[in-house]
C-alpha atoms as a PDB file:
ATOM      1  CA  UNK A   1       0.000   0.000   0.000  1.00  0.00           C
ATOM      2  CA  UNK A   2       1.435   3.064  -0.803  1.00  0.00           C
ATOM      3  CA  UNK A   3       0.772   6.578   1.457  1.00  0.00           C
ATOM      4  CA  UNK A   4       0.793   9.616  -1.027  1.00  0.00           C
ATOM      5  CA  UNK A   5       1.900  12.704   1.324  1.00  0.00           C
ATOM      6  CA  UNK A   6       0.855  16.621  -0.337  1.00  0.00           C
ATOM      7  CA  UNK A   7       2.952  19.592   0.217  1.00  0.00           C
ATOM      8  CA  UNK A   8       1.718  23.013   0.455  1.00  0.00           C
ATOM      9  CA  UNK A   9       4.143  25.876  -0.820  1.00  0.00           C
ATOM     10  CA  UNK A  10       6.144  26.048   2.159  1.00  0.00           C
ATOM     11  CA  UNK A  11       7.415  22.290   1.388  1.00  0.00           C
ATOM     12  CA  UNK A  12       5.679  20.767   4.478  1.00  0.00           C
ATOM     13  CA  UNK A  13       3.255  18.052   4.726  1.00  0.00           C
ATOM     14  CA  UNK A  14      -0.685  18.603   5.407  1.00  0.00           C
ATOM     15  CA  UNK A  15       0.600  16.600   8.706  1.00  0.00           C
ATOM     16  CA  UNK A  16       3.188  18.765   9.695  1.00  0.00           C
ATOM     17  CA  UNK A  17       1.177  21.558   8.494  1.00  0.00           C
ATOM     18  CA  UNK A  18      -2.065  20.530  10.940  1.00  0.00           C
ATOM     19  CA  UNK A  19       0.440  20.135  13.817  1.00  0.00           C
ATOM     20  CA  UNK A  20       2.112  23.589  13.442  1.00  0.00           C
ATOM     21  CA  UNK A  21      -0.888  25.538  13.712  1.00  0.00           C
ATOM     22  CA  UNK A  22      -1.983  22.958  16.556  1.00  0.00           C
ATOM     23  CA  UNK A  23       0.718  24.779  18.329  1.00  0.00           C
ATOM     24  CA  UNK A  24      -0.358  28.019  17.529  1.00  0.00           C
ATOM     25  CA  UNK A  25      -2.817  29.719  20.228  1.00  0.00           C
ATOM     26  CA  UNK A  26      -4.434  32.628  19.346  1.00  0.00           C
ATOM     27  CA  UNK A  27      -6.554  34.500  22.440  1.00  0.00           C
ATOM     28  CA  UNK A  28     -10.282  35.080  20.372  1.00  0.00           C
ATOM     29  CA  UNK A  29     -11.514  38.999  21.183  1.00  0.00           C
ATOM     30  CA  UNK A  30     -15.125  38.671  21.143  1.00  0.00           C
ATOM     31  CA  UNK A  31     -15.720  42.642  22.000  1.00  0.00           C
ATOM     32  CA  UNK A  32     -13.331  43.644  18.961  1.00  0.00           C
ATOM     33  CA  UNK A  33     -15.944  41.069  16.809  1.00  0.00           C
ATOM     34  CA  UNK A  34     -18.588  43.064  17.976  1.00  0.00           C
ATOM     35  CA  UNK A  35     -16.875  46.246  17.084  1.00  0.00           C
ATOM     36  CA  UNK A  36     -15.980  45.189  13.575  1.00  0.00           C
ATOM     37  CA  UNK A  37     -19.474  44.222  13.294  1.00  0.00           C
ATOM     38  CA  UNK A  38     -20.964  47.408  14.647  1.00  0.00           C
ATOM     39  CA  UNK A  39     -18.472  48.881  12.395  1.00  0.00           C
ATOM     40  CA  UNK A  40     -20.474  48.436   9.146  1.00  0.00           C
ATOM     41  CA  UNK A  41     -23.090  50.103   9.990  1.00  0.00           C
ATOM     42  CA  UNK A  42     -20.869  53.846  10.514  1.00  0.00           C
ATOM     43  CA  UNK A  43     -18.546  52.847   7.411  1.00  0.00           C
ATOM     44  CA  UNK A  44     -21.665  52.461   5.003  1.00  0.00           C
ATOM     45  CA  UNK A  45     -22.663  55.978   5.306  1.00  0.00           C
ATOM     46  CA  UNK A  46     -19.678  57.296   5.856  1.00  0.00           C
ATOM     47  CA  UNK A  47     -18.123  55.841   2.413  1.00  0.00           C
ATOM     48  CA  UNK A  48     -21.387  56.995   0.810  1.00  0.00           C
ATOM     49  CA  UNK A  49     -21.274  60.421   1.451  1.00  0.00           C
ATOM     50  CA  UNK A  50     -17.331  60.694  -0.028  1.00  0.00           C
ATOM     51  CA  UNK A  51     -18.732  58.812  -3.487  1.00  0.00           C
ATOM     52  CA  UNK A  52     -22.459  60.331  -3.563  1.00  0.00           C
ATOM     53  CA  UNK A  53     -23.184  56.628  -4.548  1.00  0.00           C
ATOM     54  CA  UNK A  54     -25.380  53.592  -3.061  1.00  0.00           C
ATOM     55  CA  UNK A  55     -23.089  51.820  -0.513  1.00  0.00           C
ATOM     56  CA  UNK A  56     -23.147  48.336   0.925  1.00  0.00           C
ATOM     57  CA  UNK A  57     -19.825  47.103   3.697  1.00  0.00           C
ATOM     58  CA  UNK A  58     -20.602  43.009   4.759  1.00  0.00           C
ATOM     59  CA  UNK A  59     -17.900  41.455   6.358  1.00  0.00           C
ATOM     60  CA  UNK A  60     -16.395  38.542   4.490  1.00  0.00           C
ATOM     61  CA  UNK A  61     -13.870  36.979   7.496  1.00  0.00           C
ATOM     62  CA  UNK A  62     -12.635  37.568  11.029  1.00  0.00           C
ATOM     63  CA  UNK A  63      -9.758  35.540  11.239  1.00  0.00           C
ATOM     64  CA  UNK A  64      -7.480  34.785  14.129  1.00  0.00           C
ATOM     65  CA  UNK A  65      -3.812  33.788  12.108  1.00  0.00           C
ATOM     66  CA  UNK A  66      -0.344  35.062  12.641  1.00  0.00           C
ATOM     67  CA  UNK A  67       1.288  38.678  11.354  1.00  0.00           C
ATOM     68  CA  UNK A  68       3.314  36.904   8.673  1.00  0.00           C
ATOM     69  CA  UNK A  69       0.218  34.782   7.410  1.00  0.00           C
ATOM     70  CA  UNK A  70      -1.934  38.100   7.520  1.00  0.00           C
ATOM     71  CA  UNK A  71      -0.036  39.677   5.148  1.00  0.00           C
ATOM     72  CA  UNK A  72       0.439  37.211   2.449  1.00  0.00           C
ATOM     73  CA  UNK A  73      -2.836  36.638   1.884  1.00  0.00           C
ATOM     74  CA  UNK A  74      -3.143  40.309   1.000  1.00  0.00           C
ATOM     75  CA  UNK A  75      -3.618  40.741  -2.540  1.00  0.00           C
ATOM     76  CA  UNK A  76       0.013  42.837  -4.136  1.00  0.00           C
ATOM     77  CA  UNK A  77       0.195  45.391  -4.750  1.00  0.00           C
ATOM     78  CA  UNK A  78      -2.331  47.030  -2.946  1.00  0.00           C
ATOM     79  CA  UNK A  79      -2.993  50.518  -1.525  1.00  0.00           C
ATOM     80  CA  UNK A  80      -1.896  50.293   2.051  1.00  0.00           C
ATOM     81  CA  UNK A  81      -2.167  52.375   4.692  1.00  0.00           C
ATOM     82  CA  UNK A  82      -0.026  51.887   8.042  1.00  0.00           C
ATOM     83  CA  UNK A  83      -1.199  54.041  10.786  1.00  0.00           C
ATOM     84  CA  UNK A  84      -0.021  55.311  14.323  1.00  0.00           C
ATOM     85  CA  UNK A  85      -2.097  56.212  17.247  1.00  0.00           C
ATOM     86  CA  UNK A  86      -1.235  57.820  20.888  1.00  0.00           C
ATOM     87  CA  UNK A  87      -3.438  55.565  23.100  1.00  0.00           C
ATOM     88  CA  UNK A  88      -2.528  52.465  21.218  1.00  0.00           C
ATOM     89  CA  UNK A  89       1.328  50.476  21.489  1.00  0.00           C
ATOM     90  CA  UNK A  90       1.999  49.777  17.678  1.00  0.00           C
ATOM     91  CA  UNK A  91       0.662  50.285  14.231  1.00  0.00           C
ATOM     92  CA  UNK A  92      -2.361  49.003  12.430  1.00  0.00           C
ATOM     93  CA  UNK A  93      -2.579  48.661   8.264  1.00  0.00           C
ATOM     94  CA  UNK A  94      -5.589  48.962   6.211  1.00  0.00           C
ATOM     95  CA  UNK A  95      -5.601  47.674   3.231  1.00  0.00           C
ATOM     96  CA  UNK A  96      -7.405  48.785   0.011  1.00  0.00           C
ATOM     97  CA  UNK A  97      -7.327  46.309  -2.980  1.00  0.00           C
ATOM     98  CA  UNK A  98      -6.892  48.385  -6.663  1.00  0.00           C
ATOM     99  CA  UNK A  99     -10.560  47.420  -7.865  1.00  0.00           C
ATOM    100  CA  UNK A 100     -12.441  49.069  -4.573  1.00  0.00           C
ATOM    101  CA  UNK A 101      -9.656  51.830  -5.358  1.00  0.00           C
ATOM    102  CA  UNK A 102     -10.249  52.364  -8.910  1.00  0.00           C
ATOM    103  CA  UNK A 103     -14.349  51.930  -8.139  1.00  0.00           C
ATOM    104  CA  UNK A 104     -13.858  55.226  -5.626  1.00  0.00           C
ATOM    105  CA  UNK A 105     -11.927  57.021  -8.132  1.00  0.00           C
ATOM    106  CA  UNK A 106     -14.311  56.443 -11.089  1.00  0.00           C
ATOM    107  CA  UNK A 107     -17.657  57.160  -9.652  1.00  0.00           C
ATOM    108  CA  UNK A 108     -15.427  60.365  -7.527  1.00  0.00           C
ATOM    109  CA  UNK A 109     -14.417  61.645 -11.377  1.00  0.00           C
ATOM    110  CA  UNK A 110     -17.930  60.822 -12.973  1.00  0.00           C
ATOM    111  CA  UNK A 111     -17.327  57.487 -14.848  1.00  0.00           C
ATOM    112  CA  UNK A 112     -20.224  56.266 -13.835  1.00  0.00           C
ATOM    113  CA  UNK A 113     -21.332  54.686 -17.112  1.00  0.00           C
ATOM    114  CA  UNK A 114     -17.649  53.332 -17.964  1.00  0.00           C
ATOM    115  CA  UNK A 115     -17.533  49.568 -18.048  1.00  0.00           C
ATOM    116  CA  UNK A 116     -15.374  48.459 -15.230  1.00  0.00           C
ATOM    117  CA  UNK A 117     -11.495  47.552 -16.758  1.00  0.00           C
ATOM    118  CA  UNK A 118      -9.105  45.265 -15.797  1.00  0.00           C
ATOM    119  CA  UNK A 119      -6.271  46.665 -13.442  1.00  0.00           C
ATOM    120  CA  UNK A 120      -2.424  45.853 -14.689  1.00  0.00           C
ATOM    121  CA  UNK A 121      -0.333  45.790 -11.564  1.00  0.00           C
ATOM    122  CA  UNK A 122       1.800  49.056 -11.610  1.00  0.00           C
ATOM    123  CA  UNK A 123       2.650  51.677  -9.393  1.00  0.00           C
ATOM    124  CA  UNK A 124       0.171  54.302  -8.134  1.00  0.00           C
ATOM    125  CA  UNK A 125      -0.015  57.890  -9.820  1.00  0.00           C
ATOM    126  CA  UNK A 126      -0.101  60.798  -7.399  1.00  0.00           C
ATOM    127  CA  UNK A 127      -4.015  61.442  -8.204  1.00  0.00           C
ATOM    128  CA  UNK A 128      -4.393  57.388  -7.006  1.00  0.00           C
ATOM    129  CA  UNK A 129      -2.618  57.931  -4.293  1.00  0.00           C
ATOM    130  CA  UNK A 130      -4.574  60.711  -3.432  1.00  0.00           C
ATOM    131  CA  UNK A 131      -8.047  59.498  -4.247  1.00  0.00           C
ATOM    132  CA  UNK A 132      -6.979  56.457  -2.169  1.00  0.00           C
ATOM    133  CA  UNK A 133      -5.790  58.527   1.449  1.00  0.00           C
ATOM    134  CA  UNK A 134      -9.208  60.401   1.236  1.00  0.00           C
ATOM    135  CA  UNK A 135     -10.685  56.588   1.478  1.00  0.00           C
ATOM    136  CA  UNK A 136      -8.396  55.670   4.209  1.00  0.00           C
ATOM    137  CA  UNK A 137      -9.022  58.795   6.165  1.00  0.00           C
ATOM    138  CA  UNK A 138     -12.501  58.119   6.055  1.00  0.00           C
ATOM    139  CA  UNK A 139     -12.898  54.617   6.732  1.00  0.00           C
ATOM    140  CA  UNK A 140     -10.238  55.123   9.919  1.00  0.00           C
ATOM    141  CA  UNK A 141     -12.401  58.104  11.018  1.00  0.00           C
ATOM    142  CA  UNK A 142     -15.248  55.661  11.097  1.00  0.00           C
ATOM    143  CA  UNK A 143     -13.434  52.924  12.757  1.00  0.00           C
ATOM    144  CA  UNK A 144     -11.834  55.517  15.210  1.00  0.00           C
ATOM    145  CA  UNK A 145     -15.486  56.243  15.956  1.00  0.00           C
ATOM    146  CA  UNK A 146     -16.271  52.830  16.252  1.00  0.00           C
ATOM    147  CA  UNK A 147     -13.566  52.082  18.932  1.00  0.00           C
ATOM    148  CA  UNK A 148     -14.607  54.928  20.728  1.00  0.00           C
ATOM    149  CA  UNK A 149     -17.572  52.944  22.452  1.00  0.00           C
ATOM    150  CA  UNK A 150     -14.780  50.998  24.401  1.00  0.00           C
ATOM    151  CA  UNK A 151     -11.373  52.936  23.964  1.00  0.00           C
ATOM    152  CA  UNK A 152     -11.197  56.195  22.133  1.00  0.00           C
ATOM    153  CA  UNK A 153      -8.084  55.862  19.899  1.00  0.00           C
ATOM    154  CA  UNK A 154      -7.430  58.006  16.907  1.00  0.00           C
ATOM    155  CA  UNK A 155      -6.213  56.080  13.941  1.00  0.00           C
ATOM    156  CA  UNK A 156      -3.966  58.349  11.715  1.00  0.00           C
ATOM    157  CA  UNK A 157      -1.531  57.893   8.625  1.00  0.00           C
ATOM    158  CA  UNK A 158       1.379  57.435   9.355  1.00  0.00           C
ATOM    159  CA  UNK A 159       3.156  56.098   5.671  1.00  0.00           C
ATOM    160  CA  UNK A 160       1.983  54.230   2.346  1.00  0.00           C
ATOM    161  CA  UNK A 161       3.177  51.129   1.001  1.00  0.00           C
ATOM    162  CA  UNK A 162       2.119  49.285  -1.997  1.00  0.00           C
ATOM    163  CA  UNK A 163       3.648  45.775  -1.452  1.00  0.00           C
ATOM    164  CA  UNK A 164       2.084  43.614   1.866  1.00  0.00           C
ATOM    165  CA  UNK A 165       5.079  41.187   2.023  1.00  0.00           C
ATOM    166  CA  UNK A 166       7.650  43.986   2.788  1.00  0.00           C
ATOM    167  CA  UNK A 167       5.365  46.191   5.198  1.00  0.00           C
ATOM    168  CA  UNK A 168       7.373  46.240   8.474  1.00  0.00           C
ATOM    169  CA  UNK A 169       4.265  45.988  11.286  1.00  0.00           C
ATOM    170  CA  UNK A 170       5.255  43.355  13.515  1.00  0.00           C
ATOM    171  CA  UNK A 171       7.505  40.071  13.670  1.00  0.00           C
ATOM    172  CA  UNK A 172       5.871  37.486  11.518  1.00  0.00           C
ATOM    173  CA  UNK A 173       4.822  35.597  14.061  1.00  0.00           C
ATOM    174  CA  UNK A 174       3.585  38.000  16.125  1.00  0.00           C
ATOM    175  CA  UNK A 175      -0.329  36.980  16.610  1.00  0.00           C
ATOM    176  CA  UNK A 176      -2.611  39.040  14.772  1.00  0.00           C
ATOM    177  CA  UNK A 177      -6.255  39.763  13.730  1.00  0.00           C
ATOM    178  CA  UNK A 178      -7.415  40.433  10.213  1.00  0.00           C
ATOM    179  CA  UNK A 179     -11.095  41.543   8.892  1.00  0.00           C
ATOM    180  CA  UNK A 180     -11.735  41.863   5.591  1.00  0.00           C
ATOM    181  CA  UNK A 181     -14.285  43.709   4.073  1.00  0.00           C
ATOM    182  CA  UNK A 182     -16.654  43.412   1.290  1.00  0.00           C
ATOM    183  CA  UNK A 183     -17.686  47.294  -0.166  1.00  0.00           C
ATOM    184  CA  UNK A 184     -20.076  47.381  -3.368  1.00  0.00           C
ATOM    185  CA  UNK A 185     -20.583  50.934  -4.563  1.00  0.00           C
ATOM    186  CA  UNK A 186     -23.803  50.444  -6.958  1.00  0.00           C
ATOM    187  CA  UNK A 187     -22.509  47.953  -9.883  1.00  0.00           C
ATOM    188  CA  UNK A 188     -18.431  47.811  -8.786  1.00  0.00           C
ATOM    189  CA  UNK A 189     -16.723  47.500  -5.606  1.00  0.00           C
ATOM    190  CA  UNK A 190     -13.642  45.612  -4.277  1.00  0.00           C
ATOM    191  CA  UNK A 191     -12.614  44.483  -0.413  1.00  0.00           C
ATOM    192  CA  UNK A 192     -10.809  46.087   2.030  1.00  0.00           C
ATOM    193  CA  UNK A 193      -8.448  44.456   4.941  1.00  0.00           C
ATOM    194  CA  UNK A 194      -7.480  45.625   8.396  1.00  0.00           C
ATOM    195  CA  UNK A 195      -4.879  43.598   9.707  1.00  0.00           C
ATOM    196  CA  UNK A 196      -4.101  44.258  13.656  1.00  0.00           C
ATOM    197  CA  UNK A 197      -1.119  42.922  15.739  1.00  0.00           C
ATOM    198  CA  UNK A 198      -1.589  41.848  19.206  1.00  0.00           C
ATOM    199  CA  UNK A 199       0.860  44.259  20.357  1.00  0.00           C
ATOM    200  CA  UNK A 200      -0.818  46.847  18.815  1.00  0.00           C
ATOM    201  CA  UNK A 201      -3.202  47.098  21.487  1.00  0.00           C
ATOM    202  CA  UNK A 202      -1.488  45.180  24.165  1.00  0.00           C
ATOM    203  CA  UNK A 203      -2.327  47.788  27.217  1.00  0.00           C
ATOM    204  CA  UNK A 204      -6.083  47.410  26.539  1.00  0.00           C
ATOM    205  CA  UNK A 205      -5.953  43.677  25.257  1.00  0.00           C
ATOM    206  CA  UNK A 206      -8.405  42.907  28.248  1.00  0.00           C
ATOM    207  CA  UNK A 207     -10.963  45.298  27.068  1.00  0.00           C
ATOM    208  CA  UNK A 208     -11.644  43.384  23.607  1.00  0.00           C
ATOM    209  CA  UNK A 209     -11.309  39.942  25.439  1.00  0.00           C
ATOM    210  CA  UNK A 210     -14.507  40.087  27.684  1.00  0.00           C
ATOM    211  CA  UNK A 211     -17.230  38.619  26.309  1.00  0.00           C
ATOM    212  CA  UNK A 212     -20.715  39.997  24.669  1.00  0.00           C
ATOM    213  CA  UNK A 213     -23.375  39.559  26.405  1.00  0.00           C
ATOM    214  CA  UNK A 214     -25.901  41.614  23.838  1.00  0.00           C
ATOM    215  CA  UNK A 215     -27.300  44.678  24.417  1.00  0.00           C
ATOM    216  CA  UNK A 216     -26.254  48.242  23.602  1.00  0.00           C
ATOM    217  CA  UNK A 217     -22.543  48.727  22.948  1.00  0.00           C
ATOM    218  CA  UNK A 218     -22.858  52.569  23.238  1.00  0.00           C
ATOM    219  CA  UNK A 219     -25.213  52.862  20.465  1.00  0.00           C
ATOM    220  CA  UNK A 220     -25.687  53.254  16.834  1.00  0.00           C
ATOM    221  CA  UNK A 221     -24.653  57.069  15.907  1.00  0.00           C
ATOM    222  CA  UNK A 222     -25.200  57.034  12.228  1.00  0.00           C
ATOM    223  CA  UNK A 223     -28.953  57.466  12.931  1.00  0.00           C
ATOM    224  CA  UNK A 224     -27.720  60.564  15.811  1.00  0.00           C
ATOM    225  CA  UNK A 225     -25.473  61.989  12.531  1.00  0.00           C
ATOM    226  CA  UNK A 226     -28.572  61.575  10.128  1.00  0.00           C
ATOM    227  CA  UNK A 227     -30.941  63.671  12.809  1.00  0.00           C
ATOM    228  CA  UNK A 228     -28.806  66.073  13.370  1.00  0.00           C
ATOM    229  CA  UNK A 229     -28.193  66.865   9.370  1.00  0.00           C
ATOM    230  CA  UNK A 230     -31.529  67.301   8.814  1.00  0.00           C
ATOM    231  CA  UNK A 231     -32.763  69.605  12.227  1.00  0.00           C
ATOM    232  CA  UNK A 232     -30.101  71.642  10.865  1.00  0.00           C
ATOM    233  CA  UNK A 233     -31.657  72.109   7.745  1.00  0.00           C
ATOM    234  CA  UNK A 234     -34.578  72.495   9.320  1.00  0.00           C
ATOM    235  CA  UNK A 235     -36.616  76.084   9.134  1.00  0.00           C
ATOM    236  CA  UNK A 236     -38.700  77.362  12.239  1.00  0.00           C
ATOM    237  CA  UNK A 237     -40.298  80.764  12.801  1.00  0.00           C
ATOM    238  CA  UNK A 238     -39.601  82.866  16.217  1.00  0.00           C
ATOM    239  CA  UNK A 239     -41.904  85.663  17.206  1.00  0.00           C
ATOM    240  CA  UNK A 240     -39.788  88.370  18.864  1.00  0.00           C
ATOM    241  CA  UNK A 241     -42.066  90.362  21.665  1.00  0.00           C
ATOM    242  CA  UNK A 242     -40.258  93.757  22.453  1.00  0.00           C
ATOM    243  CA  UNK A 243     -43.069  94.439  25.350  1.00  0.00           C
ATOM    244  CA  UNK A 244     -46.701  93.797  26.546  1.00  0.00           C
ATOM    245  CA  UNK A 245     -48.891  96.597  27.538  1.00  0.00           C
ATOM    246  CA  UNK A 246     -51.936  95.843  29.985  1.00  0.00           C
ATOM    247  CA  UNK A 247     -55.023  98.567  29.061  1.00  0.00           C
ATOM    248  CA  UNK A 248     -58.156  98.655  30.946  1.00  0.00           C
ATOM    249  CA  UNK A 249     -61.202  97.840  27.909  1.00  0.00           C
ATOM    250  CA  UNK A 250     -62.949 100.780  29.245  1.00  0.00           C
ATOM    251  CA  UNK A 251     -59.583 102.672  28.356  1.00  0.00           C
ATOM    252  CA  UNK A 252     -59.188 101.299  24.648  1.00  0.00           C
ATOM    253  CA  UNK A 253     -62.734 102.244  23.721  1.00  0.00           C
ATOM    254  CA  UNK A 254     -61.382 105.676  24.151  1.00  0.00           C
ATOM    255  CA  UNK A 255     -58.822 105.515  21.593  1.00  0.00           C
ATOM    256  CA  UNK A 256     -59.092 107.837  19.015  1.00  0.00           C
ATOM    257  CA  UNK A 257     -57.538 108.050  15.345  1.00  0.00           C
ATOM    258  CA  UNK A 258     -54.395 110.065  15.788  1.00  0.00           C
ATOM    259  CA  UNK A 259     -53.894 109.839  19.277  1.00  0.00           C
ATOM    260  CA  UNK A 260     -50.274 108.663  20.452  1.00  0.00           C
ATOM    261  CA  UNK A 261     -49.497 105.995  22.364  1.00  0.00           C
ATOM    262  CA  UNK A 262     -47.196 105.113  25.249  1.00  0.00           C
ATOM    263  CA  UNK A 263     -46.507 101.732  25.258  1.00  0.00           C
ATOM    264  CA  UNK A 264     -43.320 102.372  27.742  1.00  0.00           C
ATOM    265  CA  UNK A 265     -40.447 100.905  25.291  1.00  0.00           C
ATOM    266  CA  UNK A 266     -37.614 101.959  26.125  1.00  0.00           C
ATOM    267  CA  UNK A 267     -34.443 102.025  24.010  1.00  0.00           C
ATOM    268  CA  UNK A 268     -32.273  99.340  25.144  1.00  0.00           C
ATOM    269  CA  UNK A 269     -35.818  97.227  26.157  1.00  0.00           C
ATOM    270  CA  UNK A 270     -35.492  93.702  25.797  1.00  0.00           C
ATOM    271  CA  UNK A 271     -37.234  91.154  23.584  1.00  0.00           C
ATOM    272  CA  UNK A 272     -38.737  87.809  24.437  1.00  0.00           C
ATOM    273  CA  UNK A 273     -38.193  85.238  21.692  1.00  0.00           C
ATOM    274  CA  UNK A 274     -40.506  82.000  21.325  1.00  0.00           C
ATOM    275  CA  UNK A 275     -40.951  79.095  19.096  1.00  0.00           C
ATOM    276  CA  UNK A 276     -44.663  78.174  18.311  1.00  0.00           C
ATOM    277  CA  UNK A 277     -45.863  79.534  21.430  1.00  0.00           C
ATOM    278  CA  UNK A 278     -42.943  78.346  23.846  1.00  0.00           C
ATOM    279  CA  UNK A 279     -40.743  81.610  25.223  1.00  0.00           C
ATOM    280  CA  UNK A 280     -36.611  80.729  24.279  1.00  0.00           C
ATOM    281  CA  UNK A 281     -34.969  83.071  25.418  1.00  0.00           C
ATOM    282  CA  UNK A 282     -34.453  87.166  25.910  1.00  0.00           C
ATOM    283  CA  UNK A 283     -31.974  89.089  24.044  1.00  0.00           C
ATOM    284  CA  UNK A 284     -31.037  93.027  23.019  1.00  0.00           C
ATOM    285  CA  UNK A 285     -32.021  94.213  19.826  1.00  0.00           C
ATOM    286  CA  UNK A 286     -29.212  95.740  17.669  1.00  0.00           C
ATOM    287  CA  UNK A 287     -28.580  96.323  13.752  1.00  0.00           C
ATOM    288  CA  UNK A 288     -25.246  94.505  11.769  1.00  0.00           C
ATOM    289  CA  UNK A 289     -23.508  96.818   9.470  1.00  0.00           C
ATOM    290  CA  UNK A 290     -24.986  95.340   6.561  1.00  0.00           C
ATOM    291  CA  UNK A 291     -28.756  96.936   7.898  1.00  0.00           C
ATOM    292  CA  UNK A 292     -30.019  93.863   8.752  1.00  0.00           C
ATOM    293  CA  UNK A 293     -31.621  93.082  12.182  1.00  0.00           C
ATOM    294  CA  UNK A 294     -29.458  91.624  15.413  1.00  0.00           C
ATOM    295  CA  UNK A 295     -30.578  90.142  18.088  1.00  0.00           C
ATOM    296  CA  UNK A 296     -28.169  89.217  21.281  1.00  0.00           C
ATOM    297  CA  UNK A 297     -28.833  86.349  23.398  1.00  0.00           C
ATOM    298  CA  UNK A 298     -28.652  87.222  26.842  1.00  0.00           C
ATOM    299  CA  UNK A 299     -30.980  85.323  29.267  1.00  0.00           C
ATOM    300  CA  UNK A 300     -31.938  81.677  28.543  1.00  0.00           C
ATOM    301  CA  UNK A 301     -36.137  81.302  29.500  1.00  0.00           C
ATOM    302  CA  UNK A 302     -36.343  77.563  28.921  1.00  0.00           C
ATOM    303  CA  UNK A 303     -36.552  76.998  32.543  1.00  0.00           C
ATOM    304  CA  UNK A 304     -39.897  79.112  32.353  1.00  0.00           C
ATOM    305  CA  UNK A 305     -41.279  76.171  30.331  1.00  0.00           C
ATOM    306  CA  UNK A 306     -40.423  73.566  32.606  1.00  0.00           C
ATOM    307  CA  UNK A 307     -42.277  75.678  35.666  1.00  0.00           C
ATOM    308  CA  UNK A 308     -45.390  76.328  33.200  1.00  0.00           C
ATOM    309  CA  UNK A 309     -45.584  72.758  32.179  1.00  0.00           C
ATOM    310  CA  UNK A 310     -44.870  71.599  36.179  1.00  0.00           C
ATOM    311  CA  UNK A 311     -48.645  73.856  36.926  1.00  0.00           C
ATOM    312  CA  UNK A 312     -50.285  72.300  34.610  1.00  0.00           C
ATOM    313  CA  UNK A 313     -49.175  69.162  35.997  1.00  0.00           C
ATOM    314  CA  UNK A 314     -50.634  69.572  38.989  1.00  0.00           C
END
């Protein structure tokens, strides 16, 4: 009988193979998971509002697998990113592949229609390179904002590289995590990769090992960010009151066309400001150079509500 043994590319059996990553232990981070996975939901809109295009981020693989491993399986060249941070002990790379690159840059430069070409490995041109560090800013700005439900770090450029197997980020066996990503902007797209050492985050390791028990993990704030554009945009009409005048009936009947009025405004008198019937606040009156009218905030009169809506109460 005759045993027929396979070798992978580094020469070793599927034997020896099995039994060196036997030997490999790997610590599993389920809150950094959870982070990752919360993470879609602020890079989606965040991605779409750099490309004005339809955006969909899934996440194609968590995996657990050493620094050297990690960046092999990068696809070279690629657009890469290696970043520093002051809270954190190392670097972290993100990864963008040429076709999510090359989708970015032909929907940012209104190719649109243009049929999606095949990319010939080459260096990257300086708009490319540009193009592709506006991505990276904005999917670390997310991710910063991500992390900042557990840790508030602040992910920033540090260099560029363009080949994965001669990125210096840690010792190649240094245990790592990488999560690659699956972005589709309307009919194109490509994946981006984060790959990040251990000792990257060492001093707050413990924070990403606890486990999940559900619930809130500080929120979703795309929804908050969404709100907030649109109140802004939002119009609203305030009355401005200068002054209120109590007259007897009996005294009003009197009035006569032509007869003056003291209504007891004085120069520098006050106006009350409200919103649909609820007082704001009181501020001076006063005219910009331009001729148009000023008003100066001095007294805020929302306590006034909460009183008036306390009487009612009772």
């Amino acid at each position: 009988m005759s045993v027929q043994t396979t070798l992978n590319a580094e020469g070793e059996s599927v034997e020896e193979h099995i039994i060196r990553l036997s030997k490999l232990s790997y610590e599993r981070l389920p809150m950094m998971e959870v982070v990752f996975e919360r993470y879609l939901l602020t890079l989606a809109p965040a991605i779409k509002s750099l490309c004005a295009a339809a955006t969909e981020v899934t996440l194609d693989d968590f995996a657990y697998l050493s620094c050297g491993e990690a960046l092999e399986g990068l696809a070279s060249p690629s657009f890469l990113a290696v970043t520093e941070t002051d809270s954190w002990d190392g670097p972290v790379l993100l990864a963008v592949e040429p076709e999510l690159l090359f989708s970015v840059l032909e929907i940012l430069l209104g190719g649109r229609s243009a049929r999606a070409r095949e990319w010939t490995p080459r260096s990257f041109t300086a708009i490319e390179k540009r193009i592709g560090t506006r991505l990276c800013e904005t999917a670390l700005s997310a991710l910063s904002e991500s992390f900042a439900q557990l840790n508030k770090v602040d992910f920033r450029i540090d260099r560029l590289e363009s080949l994965p197997q001669s990125t210096m980020l840690a010792a190649p066996s240094t245990p790592c995590v990488r999560v690659t990503l699956n972005v589709r902007l309307e009919d194109r797209g490509g994946r981006m990769s984060f790959v990040l050492p251990y000792n990257a985050f060492e001093s707050v390791r413990p924070l990403f090992t606890q486990s999940f028990l559900g619930g809130q993990l500080g929120g979703d704030s795309s929804w908050r960010a969404l709100l907030t554009d649109k109140l802004q945009e939002t119009e609203v009409t305030l009355a401005a009151v200068l002054h209120e005048v109590h007259v007897p009936l009996t005294q009003v009947l009197d009035w006569a066309p032509g007869q003056t009025l003291d209504l007891g405004i004085l120069a520098d008198q006050a106006a009350t400001v409200s919103c649909n019937g609820m007082v704001m606040f009181r501020g001076e009156m006063g005219r910009r150079r331009n001729g148009a009218i000023a008003l100066k905030i001095t007294e805020e009169l929302a306590q006034l509500n909460e009183g008036h809506d306390d009487e009612h109460a009772d």
